[in-house]
PDB file of N, CA and C in Angstrom:
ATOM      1  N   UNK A   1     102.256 102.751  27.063  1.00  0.00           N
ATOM      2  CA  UNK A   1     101.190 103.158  27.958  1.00  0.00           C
ATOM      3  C   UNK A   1      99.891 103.122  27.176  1.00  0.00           C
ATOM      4  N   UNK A   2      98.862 102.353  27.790  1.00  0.00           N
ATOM      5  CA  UNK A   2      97.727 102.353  27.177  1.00  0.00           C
ATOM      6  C   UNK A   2      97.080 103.725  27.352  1.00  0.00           C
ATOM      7  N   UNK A   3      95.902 104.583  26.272  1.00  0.00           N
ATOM      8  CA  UNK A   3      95.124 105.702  26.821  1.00  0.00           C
ATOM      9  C   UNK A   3      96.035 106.966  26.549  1.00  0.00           C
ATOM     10  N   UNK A   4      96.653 106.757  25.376  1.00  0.00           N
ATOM     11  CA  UNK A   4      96.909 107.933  24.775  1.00  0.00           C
ATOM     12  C   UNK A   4      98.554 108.455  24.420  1.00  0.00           C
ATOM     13  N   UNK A   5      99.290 108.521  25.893  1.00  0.00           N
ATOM     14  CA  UNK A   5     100.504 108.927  25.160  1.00  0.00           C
ATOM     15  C   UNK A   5     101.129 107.576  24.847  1.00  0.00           C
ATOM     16  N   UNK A   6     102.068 107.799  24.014  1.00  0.00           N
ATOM     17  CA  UNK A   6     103.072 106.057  23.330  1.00  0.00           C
ATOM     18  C   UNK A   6     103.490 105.878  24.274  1.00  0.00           C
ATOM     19  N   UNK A   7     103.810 104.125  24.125  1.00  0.00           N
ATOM     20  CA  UNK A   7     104.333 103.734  24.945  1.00  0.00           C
ATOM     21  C   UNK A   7     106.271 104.460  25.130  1.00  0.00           C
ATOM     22  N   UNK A   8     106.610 104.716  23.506  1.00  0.00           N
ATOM     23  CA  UNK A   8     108.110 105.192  24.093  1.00  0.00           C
ATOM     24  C   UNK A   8     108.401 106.457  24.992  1.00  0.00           C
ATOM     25  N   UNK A   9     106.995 107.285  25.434  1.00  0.00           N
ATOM     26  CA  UNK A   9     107.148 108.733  25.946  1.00  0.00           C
ATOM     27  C   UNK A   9     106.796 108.033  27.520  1.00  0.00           C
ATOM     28  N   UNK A  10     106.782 106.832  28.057  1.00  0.00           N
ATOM     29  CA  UNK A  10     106.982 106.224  29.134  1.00  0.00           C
ATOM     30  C   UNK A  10     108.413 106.416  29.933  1.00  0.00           C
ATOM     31  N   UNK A  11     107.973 106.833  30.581  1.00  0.00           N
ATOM     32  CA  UNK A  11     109.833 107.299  31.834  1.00  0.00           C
ATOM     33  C   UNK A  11     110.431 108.909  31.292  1.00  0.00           C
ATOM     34  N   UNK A  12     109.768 109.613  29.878  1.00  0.00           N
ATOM     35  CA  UNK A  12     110.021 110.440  30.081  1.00  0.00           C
ATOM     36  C   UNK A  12     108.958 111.941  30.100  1.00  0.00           C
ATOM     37  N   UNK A  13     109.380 113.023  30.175  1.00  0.00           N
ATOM     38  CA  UNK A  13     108.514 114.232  30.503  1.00  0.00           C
ATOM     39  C   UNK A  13     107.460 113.850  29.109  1.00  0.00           C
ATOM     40  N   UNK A  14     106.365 115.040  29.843  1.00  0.00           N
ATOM     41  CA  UNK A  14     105.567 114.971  28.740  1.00  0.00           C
ATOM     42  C   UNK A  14     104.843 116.375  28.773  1.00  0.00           C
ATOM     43  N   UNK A  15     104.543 116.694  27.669  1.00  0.00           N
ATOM     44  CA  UNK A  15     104.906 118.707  27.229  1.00  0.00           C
ATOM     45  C   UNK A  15     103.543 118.282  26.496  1.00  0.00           C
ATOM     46  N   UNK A  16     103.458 119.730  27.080  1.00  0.00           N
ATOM     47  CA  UNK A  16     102.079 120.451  25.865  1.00  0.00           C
ATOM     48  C   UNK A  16     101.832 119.786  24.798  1.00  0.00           C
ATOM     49  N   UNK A  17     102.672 119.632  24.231  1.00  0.00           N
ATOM     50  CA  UNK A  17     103.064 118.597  22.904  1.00  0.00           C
ATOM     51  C   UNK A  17     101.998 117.197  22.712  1.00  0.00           C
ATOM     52  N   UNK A  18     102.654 116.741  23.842  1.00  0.00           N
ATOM     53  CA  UNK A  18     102.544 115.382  23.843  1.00  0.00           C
ATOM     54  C   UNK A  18     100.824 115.229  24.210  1.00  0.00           C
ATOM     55  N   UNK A  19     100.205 116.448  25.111  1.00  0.00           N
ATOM     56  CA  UNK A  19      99.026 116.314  25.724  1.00  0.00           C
ATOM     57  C   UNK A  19      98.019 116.997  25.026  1.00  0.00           C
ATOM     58  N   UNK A  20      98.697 118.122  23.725  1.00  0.00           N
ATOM     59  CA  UNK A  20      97.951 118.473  22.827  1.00  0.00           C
ATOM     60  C   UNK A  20      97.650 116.809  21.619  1.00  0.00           C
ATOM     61  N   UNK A  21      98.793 116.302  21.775  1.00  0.00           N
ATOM     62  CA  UNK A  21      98.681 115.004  20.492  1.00  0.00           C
ATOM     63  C   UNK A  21      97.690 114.047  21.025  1.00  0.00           C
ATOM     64  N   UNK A  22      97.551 114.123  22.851  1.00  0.00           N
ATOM     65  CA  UNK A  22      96.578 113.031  23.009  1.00  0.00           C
ATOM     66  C   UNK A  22      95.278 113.364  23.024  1.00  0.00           C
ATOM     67  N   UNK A  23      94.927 114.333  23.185  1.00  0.00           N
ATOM     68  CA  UNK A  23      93.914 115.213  23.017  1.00  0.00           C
ATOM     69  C   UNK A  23      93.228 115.134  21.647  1.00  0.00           C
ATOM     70  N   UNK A  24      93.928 115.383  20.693  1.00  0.00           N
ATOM     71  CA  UNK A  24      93.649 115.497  18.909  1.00  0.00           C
ATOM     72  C   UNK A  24      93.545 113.893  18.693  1.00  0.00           C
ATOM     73  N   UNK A  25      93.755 112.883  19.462  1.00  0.00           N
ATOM     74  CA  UNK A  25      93.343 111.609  19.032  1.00  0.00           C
ATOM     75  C   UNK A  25      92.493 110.933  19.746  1.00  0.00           C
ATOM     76  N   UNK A  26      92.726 111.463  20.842  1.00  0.00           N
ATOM     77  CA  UNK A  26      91.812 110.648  21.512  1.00  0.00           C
ATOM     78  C   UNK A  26      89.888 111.515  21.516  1.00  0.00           C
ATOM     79  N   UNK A  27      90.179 112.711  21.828  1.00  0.00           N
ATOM     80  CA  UNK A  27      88.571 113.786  21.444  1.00  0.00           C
ATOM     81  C   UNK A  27      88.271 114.100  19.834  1.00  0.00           C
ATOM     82  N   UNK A  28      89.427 113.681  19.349  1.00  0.00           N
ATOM     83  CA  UNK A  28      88.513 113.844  18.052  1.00  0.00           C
ATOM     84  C   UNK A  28      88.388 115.513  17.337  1.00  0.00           C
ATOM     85  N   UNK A  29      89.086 116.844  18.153  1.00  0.00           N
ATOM     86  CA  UNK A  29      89.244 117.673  17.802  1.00  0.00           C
ATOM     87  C   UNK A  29      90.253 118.037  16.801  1.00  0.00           C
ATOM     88  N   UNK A  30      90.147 119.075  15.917  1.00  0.00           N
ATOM     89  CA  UNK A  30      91.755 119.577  15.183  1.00  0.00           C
ATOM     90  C   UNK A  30      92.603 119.572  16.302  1.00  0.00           C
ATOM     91  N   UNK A  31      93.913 119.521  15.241  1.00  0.00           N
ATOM     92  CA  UNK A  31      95.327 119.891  16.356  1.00  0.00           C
ATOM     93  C   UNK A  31      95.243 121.345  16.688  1.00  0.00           C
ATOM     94  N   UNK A  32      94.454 122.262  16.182  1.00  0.00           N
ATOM     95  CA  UNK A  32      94.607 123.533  16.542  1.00  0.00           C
ATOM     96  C   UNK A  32      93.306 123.642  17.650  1.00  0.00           C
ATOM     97  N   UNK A  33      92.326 123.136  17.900  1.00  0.00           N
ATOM     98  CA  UNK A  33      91.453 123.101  18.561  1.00  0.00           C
ATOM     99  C   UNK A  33      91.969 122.323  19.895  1.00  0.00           C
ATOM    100  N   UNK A  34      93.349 121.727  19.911  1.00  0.00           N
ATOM    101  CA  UNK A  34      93.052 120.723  20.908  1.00  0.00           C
ATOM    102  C   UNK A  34      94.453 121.248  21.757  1.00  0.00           C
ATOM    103  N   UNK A  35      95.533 121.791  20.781  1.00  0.00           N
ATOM    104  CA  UNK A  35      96.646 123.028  21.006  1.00  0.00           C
ATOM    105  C   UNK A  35      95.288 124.065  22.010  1.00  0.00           C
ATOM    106  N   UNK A  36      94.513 124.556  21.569  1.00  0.00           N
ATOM    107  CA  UNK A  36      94.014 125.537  22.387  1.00  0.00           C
ATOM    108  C   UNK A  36      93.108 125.142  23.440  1.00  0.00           C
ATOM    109  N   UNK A  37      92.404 123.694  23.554  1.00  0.00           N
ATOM    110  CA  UNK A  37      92.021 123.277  24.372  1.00  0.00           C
ATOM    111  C   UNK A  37      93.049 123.050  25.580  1.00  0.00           C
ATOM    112  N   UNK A  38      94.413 122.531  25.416  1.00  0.00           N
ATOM    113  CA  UNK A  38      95.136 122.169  26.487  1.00  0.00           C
ATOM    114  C   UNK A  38      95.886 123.230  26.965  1.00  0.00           C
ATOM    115  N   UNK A  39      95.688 124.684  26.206  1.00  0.00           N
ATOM    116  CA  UNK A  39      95.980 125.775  26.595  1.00  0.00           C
ATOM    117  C   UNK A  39      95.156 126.484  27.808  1.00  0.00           C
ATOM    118  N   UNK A  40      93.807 126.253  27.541  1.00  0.00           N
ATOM    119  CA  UNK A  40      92.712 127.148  28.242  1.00  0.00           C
ATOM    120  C   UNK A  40      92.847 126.247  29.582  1.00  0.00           C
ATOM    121  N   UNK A  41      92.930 125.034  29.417  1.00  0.00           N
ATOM    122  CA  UNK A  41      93.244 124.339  30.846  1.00  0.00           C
ATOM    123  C   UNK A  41      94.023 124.773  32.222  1.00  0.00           C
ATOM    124  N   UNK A  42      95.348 124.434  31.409  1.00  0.00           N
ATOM    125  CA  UNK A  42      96.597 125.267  31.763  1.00  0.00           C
ATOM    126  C   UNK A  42      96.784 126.508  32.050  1.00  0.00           C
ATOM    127  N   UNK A  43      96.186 127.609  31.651  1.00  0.00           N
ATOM    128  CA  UNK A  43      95.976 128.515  31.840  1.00  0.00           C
ATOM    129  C   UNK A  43      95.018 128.914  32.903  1.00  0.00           C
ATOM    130  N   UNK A  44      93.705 128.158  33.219  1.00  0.00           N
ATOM    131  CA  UNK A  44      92.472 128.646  34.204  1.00  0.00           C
ATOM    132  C   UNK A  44      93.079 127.841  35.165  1.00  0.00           C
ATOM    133  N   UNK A  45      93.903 127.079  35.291  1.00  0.00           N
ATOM    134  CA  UNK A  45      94.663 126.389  36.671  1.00  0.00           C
ATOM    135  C   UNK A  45      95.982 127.283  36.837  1.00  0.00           C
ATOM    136  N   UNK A  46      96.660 127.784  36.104  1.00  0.00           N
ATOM    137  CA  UNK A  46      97.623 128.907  36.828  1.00  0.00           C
ATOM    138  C   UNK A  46      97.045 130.117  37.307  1.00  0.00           C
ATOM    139  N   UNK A  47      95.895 130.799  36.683  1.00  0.00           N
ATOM    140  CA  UNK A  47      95.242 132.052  37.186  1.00  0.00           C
ATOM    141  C   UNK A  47      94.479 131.298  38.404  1.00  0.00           C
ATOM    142  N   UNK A  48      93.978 130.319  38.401  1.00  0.00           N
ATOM    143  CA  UNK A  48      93.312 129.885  40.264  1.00  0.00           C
ATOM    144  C   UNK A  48      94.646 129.639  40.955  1.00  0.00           C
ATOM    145  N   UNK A  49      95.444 129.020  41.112  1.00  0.00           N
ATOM    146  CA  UNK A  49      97.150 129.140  41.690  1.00  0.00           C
ATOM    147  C   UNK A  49      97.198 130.106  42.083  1.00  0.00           C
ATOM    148  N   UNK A  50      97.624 131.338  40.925  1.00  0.00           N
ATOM    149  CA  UNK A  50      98.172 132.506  41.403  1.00  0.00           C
ATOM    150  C   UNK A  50      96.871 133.619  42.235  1.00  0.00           C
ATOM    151  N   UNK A  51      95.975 133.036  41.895  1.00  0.00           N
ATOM    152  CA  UNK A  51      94.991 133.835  43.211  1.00  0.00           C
ATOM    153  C   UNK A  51      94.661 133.003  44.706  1.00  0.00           C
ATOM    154  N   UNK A  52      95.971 132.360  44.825  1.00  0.00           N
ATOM    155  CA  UNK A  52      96.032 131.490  46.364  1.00  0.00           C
ATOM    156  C   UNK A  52      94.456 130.304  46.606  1.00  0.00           C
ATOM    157  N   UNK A  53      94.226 130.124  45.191  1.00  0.00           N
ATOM    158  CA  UNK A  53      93.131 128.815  45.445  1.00  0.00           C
ATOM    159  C   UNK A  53      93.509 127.645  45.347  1.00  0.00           C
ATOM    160  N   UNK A  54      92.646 126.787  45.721  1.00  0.00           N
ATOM    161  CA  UNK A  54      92.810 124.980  45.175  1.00  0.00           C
ATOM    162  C   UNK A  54      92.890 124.905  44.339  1.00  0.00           C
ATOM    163  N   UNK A  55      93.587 123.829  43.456  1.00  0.00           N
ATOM    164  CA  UNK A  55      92.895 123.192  42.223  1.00  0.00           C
ATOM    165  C   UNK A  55      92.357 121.842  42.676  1.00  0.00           C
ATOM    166  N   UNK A  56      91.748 121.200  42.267  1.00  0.00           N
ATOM    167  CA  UNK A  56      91.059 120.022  42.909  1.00  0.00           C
ATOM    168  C   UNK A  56      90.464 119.132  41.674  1.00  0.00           C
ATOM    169  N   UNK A  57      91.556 118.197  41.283  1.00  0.00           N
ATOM    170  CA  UNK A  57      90.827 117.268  40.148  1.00  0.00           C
ATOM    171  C   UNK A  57      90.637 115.792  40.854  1.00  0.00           C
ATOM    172  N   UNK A  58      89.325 115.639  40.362  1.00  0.00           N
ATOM    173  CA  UNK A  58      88.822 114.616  41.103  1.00  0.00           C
ATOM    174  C   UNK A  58      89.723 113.286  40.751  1.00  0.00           C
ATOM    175  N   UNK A  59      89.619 112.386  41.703  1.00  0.00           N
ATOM    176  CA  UNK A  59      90.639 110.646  41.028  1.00  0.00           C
ATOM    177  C   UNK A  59      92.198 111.257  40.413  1.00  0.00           C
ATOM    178  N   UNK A  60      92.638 112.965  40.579  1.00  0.00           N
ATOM    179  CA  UNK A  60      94.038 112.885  39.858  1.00  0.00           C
ATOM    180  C   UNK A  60      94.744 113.179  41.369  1.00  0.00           C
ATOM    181  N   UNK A  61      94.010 114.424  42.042  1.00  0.00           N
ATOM    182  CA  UNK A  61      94.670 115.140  43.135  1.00  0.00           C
ATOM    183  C   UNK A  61      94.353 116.218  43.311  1.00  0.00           C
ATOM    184  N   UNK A  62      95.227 117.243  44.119  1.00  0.00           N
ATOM    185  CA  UNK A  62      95.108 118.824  44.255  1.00  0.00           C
ATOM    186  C   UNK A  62      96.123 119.826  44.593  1.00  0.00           C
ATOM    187  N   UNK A  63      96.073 120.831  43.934  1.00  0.00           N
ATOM    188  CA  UNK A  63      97.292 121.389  43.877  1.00  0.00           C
ATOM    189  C   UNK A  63      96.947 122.901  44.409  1.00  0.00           C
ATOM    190  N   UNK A  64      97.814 123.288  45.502  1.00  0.00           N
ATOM    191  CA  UNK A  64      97.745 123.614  46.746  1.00  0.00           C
ATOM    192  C   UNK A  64      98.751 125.108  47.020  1.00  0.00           C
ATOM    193  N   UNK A  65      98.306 125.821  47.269  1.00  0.00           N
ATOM    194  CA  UNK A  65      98.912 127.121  47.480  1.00  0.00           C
ATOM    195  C   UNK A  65      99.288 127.107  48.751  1.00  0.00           C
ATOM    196  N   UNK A  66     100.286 127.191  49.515  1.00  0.00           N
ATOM    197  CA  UNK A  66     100.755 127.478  50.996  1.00  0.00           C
ATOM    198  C   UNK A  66     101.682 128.825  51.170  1.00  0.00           C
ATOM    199  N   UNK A  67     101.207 129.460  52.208  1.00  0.00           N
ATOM    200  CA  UNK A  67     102.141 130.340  52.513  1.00  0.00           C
ATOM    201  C   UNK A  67     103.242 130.103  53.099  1.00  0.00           C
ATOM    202  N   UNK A  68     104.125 130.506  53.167  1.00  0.00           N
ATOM    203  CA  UNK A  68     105.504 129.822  54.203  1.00  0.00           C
ATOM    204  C   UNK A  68     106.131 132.011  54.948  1.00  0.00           C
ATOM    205  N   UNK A  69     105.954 131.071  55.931  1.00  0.00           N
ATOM    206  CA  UNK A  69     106.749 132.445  56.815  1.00  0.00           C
ATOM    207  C   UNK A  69     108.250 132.547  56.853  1.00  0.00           C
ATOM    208  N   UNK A  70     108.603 133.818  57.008  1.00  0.00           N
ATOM    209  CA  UNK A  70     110.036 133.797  57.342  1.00  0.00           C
ATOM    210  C   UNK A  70     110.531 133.232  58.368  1.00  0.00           C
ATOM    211  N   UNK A  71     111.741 132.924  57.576  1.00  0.00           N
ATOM    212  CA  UNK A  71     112.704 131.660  58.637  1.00  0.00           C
ATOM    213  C   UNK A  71     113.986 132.592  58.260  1.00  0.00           C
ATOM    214  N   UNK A  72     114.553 131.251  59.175  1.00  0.00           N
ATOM    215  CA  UNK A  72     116.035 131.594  59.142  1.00  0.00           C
ATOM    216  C   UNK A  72     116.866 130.479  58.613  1.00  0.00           C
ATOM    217  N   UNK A  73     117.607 130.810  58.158  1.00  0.00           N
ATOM    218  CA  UNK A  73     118.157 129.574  57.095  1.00  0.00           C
ATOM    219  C   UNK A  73     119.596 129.462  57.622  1.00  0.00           C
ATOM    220  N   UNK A  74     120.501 128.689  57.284  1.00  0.00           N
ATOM    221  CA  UNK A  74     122.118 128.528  56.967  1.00  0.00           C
ATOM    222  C   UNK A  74     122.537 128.139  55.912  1.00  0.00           C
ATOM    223  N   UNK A  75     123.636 128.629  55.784  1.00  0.00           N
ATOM    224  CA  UNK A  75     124.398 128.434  54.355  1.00  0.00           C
ATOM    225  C   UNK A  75     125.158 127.339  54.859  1.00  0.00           C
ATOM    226  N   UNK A  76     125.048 126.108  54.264  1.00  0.00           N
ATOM    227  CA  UNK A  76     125.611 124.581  54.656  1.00  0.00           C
ATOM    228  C   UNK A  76     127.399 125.235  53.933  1.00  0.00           C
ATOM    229  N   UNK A  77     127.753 125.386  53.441  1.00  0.00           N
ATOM    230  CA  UNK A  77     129.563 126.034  52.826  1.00  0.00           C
ATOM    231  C   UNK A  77     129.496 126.506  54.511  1.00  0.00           C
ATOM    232  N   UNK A  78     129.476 127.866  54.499  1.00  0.00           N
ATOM    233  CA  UNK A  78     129.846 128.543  55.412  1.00  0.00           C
ATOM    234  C   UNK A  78     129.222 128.909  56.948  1.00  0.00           C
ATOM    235  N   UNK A  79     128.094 128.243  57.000  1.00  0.00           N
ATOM    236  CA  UNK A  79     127.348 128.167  58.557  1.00  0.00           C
ATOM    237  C   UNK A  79     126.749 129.282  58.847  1.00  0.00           C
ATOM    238  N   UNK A  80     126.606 130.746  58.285  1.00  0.00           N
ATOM    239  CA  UNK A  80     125.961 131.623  57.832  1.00  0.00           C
ATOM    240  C   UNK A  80     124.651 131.724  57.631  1.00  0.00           C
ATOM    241  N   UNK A  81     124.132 132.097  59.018  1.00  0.00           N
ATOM    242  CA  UNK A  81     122.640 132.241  59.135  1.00  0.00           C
ATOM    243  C   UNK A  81     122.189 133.349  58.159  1.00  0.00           C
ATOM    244  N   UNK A  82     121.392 132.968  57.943  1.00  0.00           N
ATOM    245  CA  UNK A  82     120.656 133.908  56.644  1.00  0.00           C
ATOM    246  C   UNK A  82     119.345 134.092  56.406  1.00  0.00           C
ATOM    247  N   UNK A  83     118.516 135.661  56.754  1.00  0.00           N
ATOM    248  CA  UNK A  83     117.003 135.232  56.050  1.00  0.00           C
ATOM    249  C   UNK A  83     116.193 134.727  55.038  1.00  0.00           C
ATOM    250  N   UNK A  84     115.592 134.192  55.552  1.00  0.00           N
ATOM    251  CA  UNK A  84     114.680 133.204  54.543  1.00  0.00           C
ATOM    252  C   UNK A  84     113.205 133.780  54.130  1.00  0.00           C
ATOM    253  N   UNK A  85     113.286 134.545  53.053  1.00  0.00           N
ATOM    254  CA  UNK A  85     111.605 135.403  53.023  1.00  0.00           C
ATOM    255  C   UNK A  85     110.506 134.961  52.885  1.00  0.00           C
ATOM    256  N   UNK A  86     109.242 135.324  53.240  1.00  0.00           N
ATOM    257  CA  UNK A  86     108.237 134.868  53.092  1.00  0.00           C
ATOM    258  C   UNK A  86     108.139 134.571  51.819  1.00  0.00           C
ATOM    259  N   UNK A  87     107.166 133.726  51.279  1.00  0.00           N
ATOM    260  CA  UNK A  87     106.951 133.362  49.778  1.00  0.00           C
ATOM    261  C   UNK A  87     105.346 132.250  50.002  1.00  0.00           C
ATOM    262  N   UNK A  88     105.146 132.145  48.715  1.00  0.00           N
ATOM    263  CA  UNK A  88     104.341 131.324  48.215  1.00  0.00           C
ATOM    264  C   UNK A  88     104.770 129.867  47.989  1.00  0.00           C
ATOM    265  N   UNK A  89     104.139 128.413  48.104  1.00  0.00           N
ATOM    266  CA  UNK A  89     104.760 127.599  47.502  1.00  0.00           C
ATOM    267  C   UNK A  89     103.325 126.851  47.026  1.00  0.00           C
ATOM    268  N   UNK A  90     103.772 126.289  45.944  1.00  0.00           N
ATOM    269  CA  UNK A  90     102.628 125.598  45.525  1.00  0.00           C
ATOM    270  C   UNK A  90     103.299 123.898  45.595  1.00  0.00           C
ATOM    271  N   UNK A  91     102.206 122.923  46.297  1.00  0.00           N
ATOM    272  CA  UNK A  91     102.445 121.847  46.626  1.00  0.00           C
ATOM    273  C   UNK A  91     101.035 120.842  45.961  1.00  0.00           C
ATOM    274  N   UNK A  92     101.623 119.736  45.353  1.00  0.00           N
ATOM    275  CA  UNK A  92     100.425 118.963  44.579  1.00  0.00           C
ATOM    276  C   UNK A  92     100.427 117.405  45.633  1.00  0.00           C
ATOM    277  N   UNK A  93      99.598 117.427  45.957  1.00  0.00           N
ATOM    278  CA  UNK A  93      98.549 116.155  46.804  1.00  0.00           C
ATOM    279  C   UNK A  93      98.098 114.897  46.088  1.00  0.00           C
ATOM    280  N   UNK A  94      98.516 114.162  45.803  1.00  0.00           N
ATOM    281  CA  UNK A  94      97.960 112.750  44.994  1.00  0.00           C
ATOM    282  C   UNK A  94      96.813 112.588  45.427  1.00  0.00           C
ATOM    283  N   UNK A  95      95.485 111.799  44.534  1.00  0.00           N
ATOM    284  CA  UNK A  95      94.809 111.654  45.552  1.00  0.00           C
ATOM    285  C   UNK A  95      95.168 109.740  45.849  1.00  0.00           C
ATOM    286  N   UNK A  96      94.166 109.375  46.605  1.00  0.00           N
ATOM    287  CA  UNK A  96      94.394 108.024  47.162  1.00  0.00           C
ATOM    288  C   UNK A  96      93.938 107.202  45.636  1.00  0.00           C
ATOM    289  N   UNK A  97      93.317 107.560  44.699  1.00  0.00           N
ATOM    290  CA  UNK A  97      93.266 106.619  43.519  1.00  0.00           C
ATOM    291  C   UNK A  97      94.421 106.543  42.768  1.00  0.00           C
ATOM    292  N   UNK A  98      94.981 108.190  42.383  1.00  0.00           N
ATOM    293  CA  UNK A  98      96.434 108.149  41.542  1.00  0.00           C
ATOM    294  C   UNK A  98      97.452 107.194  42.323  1.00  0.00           C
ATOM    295  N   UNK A  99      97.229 107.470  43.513  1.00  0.00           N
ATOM    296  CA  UNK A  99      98.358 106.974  44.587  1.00  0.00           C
ATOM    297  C   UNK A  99      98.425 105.070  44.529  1.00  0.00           C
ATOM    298  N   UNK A 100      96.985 104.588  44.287  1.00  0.00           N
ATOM    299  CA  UNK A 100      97.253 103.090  43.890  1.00  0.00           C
ATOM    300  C   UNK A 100      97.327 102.862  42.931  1.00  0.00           C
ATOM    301  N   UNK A 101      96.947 103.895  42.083  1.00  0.00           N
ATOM    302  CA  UNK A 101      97.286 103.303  40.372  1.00  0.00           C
ATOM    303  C   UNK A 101      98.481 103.424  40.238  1.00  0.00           C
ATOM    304  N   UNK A 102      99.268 104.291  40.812  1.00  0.00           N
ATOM    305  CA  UNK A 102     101.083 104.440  40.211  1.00  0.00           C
ATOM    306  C   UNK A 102     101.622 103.095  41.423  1.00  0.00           C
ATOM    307  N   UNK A 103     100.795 102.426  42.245  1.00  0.00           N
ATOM    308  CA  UNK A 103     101.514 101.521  42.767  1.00  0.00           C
ATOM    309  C   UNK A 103     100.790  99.990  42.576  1.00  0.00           C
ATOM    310  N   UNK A 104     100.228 100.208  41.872  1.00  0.00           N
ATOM    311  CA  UNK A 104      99.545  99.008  40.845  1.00  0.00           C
ATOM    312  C   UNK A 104      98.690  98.045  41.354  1.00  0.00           C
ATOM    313  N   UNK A 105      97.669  99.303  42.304  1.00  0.00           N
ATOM    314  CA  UNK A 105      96.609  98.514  43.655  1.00  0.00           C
ATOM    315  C   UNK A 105      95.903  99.054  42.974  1.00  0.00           C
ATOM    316  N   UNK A 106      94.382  98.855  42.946  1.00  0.00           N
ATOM    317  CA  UNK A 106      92.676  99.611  43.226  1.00  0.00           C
ATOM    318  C   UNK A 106      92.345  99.956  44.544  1.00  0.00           C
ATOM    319  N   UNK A 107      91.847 101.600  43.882  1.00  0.00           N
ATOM    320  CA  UNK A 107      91.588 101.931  45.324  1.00  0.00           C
ATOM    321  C   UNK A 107      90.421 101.791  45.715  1.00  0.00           C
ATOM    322  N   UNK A 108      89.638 101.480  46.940  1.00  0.00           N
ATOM    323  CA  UNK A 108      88.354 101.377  47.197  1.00  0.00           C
ATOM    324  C   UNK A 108      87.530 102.585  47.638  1.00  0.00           C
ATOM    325  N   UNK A 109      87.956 103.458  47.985  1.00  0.00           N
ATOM    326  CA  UNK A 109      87.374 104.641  48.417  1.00  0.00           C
ATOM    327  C   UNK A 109      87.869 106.333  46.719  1.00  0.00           C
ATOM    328  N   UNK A 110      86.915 106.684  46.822  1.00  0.00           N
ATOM    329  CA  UNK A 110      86.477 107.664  45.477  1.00  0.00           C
ATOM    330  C   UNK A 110      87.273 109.248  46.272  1.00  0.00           C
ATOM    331  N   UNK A 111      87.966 109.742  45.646  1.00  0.00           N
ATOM    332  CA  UNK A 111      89.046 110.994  46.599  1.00  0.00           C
ATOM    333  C   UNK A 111      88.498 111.905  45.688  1.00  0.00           C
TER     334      UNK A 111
END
């Protein structure tokens, strides 16, 4: 992969690790400056999450807090209707640029 992580970390996950290492090579910061840069990130996007906001990165996507109401569920084994509690879910939105770059188009419109 061109732009930072190796090409062998292609097809698989990629950790703090990997986004602190691209960080320290590609900005030019210490590894401890760039460990805490990809910390403070990560961190000011879970505290907006967990206070039911957007996140909204431009050309990546947005990642989305929904409420979900109680339902009623079944247990597929035993057919056993069962409540389903209210909760939180967090859901991430491509935008239309990520969405042609992972399908190897240009997009014409800016998301």
């Amino acid at each position: 992969m061109k732009d930072g992580i190796s090409a062998e970390r292609q097809n698989q996950t990629i950790t703090r690790a990997d986004l602190t290492d691209a960080v320290y090579r590609r900005v030019g910061l210490s590894r401890a400056e760039s460990a805490e840069l990809v910390e403070v990130v990560l961190q000011e996007m879970s505290d907006t999450l967990a206070a039911g906001e957007t996140v909204k990165l431009s050309s990546f996507g947005s990642f989305v807090v929904r409420d979900k109401g109680q339902r009623i569920g079944r247990n597929p084994k035993t057919g056993v209707e069962v409540p389903i509690s209210p909760r939180r879910v967090m859901v991430f939105k491509p935008s239309n640029i990520l969405k042609a770059r992972i399908n190897g188009d240009t997009a014409d419109a800016e998301d």
